[in-house]
Protein backbone atom coordinates (compact mmCIF):
# COMPACT_ATOMS: atom_id res chain seq x y z
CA UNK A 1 1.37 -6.85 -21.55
CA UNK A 2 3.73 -4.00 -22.21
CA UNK A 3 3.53 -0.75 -20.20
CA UNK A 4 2.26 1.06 -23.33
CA UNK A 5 -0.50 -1.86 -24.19
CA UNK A 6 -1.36 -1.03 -20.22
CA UNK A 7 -1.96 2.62 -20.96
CA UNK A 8 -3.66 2.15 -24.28
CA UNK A 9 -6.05 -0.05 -22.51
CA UNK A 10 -6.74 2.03 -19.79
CA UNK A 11 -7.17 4.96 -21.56
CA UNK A 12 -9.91 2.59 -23.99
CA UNK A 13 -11.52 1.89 -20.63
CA UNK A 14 -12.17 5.61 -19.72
CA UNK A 15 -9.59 5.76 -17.40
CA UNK A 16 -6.44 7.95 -17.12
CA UNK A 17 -4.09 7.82 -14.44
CA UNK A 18 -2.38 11.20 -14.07
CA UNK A 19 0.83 9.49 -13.82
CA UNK A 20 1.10 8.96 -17.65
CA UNK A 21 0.88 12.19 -18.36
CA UNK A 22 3.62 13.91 -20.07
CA UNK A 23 3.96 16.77 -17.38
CA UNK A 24 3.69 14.40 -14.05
CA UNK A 25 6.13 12.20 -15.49
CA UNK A 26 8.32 14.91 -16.45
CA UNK A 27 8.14 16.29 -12.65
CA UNK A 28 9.34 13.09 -11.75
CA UNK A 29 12.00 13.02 -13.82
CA UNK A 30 9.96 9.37 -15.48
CA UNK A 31 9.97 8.12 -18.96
CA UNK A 32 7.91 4.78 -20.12
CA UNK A 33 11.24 3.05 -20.86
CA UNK A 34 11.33 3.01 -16.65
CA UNK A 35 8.13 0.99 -16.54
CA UNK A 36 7.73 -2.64 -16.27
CA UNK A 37 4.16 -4.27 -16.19
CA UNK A 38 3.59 -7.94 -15.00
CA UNK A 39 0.71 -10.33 -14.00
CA UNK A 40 0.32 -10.33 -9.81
CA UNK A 41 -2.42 -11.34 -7.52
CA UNK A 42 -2.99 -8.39 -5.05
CA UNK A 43 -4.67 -9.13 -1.27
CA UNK A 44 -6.91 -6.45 -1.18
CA UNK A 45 -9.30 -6.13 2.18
CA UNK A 46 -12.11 -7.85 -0.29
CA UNK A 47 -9.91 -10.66 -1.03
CA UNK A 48 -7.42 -11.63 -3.77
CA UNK A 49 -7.66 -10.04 -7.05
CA UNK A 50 -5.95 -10.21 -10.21
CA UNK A 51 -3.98 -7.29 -11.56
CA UNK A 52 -1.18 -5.67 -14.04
CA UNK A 53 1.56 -4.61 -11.35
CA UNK A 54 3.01 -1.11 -13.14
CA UNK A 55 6.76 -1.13 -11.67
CA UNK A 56 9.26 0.98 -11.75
CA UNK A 57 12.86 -0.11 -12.99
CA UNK A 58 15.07 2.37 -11.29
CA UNK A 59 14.42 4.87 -8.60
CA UNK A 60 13.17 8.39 -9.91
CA UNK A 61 13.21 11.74 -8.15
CA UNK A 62 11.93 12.15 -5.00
CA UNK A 63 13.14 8.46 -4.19
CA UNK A 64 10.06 6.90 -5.79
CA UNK A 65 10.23 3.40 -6.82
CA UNK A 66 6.56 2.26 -6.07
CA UNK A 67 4.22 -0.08 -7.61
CA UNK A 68 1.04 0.82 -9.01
CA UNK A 69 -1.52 -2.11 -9.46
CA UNK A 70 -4.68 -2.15 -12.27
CA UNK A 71 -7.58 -4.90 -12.14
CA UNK A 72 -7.15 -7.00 -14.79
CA UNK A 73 -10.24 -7.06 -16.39
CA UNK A 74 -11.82 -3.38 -15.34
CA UNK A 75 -8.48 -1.21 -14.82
CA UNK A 76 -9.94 -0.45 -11.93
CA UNK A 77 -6.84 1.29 -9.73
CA UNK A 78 -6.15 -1.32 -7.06
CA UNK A 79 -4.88 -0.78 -3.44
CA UNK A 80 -2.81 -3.39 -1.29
CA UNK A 81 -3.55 -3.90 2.17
């Protein structure tokens, strides 16, 4: 999955994360040709659960250069313990 399949599918799903918008990203000094999306298995305090890891390539302003995590089958936003 690409990083634009990832938002096409979560904005299909009802759901969109206020970092793909154009003005956020533009705060942030962020473009979609920074993202990378991959397959991961996040520990969550429930337990293991699969996920599309959103990653950053290179560090934006502010020093940001986190990871934001999606459940695989209800892009759900996921949180790591």
């Amino acid at each position: 999955m690409t990083p634009s399949e990832l938002k096409c599918a979560l904005a299909a799903a009802g759901r969109n994360p206020h970092f793909f918008s154009r003005k956020t990203m533009a705060f942030f000094g962020d473009t979609m040709a920074n993202f990378g999306c991959r397959s991961a298995i996040v520990t969550t305090k429930d337990g293991p659960v699969p996920a599309w890891e959103l990653w950053r390539k290179r560090t934006v302003k502010h020093g940001l250069q986190t990871s934001h995590f999606f459940h695989k089958v209800t892009f759900d936003t996921v949180r790591p313990v």
